[in-house]
C-alpha atoms as a PDB file:
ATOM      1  CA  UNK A   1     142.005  64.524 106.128  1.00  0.00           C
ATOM      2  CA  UNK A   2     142.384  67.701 104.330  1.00  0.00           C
ATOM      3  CA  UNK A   3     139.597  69.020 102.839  1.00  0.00           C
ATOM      4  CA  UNK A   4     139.563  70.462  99.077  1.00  0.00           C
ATOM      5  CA  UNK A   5     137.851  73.254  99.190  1.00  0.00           C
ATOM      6  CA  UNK A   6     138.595  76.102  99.917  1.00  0.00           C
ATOM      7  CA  UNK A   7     138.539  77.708 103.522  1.00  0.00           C
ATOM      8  CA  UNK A   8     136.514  81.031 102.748  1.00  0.00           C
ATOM      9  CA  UNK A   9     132.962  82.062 103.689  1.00  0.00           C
ATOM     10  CA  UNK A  10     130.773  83.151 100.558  1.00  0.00           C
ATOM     11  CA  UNK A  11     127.670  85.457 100.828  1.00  0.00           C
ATOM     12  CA  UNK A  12     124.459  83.214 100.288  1.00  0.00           C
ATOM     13  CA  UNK A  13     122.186  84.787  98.368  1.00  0.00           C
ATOM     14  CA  UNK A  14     118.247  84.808  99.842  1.00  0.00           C
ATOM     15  CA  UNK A  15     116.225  82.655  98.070  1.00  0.00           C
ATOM     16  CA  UNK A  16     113.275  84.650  98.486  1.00  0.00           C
ATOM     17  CA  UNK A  17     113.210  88.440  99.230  1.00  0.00           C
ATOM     18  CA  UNK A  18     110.330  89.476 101.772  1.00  0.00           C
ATOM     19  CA  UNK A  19     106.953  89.972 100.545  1.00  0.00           C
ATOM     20  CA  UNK A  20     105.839  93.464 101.101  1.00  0.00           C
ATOM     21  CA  UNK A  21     101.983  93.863 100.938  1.00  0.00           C
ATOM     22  CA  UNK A  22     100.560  97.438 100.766  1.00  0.00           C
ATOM     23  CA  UNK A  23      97.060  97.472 102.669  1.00  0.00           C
ATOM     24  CA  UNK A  24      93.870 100.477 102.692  1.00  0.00           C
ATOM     25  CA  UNK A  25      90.905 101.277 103.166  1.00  0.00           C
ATOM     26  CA  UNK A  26      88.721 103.722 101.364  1.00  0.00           C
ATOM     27  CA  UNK A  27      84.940 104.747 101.731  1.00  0.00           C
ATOM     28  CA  UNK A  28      83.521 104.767  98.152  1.00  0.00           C
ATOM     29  CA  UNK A  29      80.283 106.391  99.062  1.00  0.00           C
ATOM     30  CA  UNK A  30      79.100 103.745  95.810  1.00  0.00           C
ATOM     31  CA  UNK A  31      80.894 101.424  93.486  1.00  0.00           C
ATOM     32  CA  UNK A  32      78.506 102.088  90.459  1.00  0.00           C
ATOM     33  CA  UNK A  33      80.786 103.010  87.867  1.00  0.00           C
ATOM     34  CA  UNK A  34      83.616 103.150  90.036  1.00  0.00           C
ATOM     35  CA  UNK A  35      85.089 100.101  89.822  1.00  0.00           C
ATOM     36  CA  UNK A  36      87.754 100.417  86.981  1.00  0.00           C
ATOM     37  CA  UNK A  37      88.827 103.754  88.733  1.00  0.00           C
ATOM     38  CA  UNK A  38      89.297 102.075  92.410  1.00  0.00           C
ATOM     39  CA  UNK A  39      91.380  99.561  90.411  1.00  0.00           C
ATOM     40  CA  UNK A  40      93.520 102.299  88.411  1.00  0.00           C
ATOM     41  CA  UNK A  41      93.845 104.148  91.945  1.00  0.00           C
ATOM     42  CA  UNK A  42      95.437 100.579  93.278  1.00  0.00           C
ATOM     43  CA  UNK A  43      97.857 100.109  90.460  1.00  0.00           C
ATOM     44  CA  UNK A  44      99.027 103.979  90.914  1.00  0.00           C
ATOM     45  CA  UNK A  45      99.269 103.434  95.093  1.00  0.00           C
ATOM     46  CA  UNK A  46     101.068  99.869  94.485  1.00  0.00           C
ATOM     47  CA  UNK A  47      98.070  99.220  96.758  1.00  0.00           C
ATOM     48  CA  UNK A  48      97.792  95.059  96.787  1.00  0.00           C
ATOM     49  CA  UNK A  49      94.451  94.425  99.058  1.00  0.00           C
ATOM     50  CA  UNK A  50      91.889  97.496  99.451  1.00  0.00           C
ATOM     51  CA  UNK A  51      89.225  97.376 101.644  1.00  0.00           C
ATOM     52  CA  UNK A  52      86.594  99.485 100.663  1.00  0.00           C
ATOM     53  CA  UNK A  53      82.675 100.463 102.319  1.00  0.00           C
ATOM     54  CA  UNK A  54      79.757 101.952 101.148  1.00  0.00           C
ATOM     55  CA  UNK A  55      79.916  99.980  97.721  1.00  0.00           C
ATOM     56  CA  UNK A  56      76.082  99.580  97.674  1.00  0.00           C
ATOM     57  CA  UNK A  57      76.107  97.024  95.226  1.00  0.00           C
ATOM     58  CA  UNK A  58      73.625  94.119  95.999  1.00  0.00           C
ATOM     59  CA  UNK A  59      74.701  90.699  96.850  1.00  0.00           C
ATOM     60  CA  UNK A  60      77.005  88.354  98.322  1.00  0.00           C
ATOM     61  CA  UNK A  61      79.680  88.051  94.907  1.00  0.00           C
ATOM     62  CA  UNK A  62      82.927  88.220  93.526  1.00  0.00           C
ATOM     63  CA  UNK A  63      83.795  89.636  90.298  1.00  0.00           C
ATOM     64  CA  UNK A  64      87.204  89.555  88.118  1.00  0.00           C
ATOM     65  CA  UNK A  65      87.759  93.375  87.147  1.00  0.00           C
ATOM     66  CA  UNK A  66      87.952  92.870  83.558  1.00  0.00           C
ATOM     67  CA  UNK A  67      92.103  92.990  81.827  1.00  0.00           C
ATOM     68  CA  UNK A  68      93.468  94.145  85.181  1.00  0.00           C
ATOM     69  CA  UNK A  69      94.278  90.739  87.402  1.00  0.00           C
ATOM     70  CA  UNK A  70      92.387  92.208  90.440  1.00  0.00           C
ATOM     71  CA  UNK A  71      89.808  90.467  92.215  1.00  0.00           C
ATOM     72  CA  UNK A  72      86.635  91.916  94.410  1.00  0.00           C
ATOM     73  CA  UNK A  73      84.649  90.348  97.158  1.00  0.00           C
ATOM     74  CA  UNK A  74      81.804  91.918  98.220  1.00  0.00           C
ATOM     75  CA  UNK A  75      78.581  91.965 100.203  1.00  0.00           C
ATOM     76  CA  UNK A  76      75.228  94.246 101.023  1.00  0.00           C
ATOM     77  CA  UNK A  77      71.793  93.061 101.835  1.00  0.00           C
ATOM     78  CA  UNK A  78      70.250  96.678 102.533  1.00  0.00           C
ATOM     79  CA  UNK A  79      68.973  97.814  99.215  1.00  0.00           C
ATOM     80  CA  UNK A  80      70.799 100.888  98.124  1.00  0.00           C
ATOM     81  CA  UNK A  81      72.398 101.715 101.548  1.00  0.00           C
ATOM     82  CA  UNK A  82      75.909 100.183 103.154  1.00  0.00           C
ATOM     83  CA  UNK A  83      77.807  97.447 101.693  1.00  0.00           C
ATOM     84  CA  UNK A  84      81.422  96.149 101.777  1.00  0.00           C
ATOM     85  CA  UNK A  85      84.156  94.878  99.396  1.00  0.00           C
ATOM     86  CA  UNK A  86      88.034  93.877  99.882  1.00  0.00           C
ATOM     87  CA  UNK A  87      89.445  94.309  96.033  1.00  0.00           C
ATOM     88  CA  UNK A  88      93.016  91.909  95.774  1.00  0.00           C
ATOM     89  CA  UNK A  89      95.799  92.721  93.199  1.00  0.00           C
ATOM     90  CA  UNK A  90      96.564  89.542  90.974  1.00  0.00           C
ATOM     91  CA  UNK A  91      99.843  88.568  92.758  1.00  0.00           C
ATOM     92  CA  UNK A  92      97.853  87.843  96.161  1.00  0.00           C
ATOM     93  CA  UNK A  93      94.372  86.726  94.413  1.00  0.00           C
ATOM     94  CA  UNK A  94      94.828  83.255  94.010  1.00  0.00           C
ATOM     95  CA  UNK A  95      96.027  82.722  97.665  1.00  0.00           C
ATOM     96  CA  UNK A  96      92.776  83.375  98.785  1.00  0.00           C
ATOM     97  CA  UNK A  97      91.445  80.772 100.778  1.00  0.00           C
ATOM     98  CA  UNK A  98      88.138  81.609 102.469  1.00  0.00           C
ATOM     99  CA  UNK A  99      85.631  84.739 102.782  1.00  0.00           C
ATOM    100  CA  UNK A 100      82.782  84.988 105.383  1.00  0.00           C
ATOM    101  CA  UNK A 101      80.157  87.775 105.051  1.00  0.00           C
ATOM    102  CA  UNK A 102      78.378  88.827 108.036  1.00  0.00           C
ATOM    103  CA  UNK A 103      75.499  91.317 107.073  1.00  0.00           C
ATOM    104  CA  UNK A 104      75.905  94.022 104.937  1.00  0.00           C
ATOM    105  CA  UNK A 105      78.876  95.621 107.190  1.00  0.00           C
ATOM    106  CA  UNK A 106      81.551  93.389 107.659  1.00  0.00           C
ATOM    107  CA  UNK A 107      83.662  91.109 105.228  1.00  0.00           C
ATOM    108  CA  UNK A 108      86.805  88.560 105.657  1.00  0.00           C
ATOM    109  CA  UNK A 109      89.229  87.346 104.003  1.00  0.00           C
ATOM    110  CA  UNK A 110      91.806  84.315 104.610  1.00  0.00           C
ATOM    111  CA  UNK A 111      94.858  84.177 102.333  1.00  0.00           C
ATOM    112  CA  UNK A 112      97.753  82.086 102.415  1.00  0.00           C
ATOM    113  CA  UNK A 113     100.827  84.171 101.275  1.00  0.00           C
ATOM    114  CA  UNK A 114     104.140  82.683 101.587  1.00  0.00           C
ATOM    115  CA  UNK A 115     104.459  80.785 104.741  1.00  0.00           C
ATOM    116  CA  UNK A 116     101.965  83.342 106.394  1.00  0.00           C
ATOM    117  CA  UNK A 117      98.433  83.635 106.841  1.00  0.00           C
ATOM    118  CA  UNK A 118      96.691  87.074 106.445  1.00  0.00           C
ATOM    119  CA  UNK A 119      93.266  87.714 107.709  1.00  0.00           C
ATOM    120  CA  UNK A 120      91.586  90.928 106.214  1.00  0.00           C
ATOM    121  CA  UNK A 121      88.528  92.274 107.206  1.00  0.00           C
ATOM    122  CA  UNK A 122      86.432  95.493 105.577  1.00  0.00           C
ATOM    123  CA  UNK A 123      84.087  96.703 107.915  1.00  0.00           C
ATOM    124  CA  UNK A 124      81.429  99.995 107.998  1.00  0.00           C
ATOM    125  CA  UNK A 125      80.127 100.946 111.517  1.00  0.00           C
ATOM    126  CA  UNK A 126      76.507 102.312 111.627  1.00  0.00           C
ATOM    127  CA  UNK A 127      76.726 106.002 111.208  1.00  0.00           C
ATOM    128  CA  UNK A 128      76.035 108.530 114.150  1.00  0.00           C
ATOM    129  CA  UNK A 129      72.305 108.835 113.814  1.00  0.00           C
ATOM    130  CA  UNK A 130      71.408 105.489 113.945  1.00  0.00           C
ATOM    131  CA  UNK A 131      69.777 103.059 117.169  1.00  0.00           C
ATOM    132  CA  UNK A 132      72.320 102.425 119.949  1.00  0.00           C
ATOM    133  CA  UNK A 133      70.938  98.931 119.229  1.00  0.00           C
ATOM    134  CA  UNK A 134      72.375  98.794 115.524  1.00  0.00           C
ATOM    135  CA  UNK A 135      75.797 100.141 116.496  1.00  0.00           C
ATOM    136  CA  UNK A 136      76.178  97.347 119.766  1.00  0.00           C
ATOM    137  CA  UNK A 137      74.936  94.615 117.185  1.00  0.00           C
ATOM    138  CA  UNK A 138      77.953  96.176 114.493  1.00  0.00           C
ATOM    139  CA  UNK A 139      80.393  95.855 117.574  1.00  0.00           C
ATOM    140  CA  UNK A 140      79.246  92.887 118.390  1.00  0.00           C
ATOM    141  CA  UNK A 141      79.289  90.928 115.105  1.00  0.00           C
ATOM    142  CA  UNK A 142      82.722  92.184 114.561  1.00  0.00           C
ATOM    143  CA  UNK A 143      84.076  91.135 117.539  1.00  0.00           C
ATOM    144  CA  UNK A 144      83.023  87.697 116.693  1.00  0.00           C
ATOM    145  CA  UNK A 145      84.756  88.019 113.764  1.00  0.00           C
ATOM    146  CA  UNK A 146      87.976  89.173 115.064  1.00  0.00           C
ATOM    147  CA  UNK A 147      87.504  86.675 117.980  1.00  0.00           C
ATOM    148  CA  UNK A 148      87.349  83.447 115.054  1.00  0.00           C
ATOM    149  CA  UNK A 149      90.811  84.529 113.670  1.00  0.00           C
ATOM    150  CA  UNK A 150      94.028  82.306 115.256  1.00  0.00           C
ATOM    151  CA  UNK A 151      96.063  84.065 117.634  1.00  0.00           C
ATOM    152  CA  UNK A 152      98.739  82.547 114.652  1.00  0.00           C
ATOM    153  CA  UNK A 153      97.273  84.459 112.163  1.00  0.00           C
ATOM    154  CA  UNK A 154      97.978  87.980 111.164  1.00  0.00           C
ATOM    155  CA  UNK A 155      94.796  90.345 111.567  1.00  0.00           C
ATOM    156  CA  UNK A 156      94.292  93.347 109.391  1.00  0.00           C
ATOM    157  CA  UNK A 157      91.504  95.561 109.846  1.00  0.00           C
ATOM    158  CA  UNK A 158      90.381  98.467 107.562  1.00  0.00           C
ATOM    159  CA  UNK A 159      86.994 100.771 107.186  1.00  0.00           C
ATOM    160  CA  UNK A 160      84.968 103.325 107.867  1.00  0.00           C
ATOM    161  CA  UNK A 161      84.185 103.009 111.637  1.00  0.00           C
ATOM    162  CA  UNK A 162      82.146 106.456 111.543  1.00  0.00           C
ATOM    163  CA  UNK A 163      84.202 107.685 114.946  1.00  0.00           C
ATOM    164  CA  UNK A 164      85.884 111.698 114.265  1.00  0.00           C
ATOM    165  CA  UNK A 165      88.767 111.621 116.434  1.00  0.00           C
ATOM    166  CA  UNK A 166      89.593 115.168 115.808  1.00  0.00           C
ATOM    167  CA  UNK A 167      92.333 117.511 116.285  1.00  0.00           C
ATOM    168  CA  UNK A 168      94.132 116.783 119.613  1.00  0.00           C
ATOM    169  CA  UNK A 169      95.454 113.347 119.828  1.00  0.00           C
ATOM    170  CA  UNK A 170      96.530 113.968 123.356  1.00  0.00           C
ATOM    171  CA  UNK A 171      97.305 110.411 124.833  1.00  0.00           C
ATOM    172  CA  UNK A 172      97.115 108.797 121.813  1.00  0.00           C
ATOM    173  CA  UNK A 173     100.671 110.745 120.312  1.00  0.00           C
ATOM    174  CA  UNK A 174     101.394 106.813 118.978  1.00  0.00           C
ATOM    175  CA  UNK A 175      98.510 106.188 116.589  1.00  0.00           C
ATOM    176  CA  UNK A 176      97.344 109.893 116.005  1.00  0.00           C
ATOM    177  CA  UNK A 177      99.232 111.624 113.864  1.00  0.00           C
ATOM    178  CA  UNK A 178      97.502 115.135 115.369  1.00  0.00           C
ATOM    179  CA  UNK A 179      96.025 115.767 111.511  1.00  0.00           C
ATOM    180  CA  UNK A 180      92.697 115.735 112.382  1.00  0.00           C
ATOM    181  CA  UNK A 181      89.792 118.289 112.357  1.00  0.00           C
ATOM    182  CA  UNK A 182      87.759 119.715 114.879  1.00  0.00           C
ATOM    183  CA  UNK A 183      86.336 117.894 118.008  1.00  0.00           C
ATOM    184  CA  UNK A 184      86.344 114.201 118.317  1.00  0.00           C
ATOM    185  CA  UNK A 185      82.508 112.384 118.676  1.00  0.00           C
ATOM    186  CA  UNK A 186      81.059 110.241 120.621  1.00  0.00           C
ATOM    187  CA  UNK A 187      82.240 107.244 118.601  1.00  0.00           C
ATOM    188  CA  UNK A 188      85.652 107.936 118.301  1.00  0.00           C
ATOM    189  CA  UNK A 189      85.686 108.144 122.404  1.00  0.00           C
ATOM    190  CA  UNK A 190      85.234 104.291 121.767  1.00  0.00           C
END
């Protein structure tokens, strides 16, 4: 039989546009009294997850920033030094799933968004003067965080890794925009 209708093809419309998620990372050097300003800077950046070290706030919390619909995690055991935070915009918050602290240096979190599952982690290495001892264990724990995170799973990783790649990015023309400063360190050999 015939059929009745008609014989033309007809532009579906998408039922849902991609999600586009805006990521960073910023050192803080402290959150105290800083907090409704990182926020503002988020809103202005359409920044929706913001990793951020050196918060130095005590504690393994979360706290609502008050009229704004963002969300921070954070974490620091070493009285008044280090500390880590990932601050989430109030479209993503809610997705969040887990968050698993380790030290006073590196934070994750799990959110479902959509059909995918992001994986963020905040991390602050052990600056340059510090024991070779305290940098390996920093490595190290991080690793074992990256290492816990399915292969299914998309990994994003921002902070303050205290490396100075400097000017030349020679060999690394792919990730290294060549905007750097003076001479790279020992730690961003690594």
């Amino acid at each position: 039989g015939s059929s009745h209708f008609p014989r033309r093809v007809r532009r579906v419309r998408k039922l849902a546009e991609p999600t586009r998620i805006r990521i960073g990372s910023w050192n803080v050097g402290s959150l105290t009294g800083k907090l409704r300003e990182l926020v503002d800077v988020a809103i202005r950046k359409r920044v929706n997850i913001l990793c951020v070290q050196e918060t130095k706030w005590k504690g393994q919390k979360a706290k609502e920033v008050e009229d704004t619909g963002f969300k921070l995690w954070y974490t620091r055991a070493t009285p008044g030094r280090n500390g880590v935070g990932i601050l989430i915009d109030r479209s993503l918050k809610d997705g969040v799933v887990e968050v698993r602290r380790q030290g006073d240096r590196i934070i994750l979190i799990r959110l479902v968004v959509g059909d995918s599952v992001l994986n963020v982690i905040s991390a602050y290495a052990p600056q340059a003067g510090l024991s070779e001892s305290t940098k390996m264990q920093f490595w190290e724990d991080l690793d074992s965080m990256v290492s816990t995170v399915p292969t299914s799973e998309k990994l994003f990783i921002g902070g303050d890794l205290n490396g100075h790649v400097g000017a030349t990015n020679v060999g690394f023309e792919r990730v290294h925009g060549g905007f750097g400063y003076g001479s790279r360190s020992q730690e961003g050999r690594m």
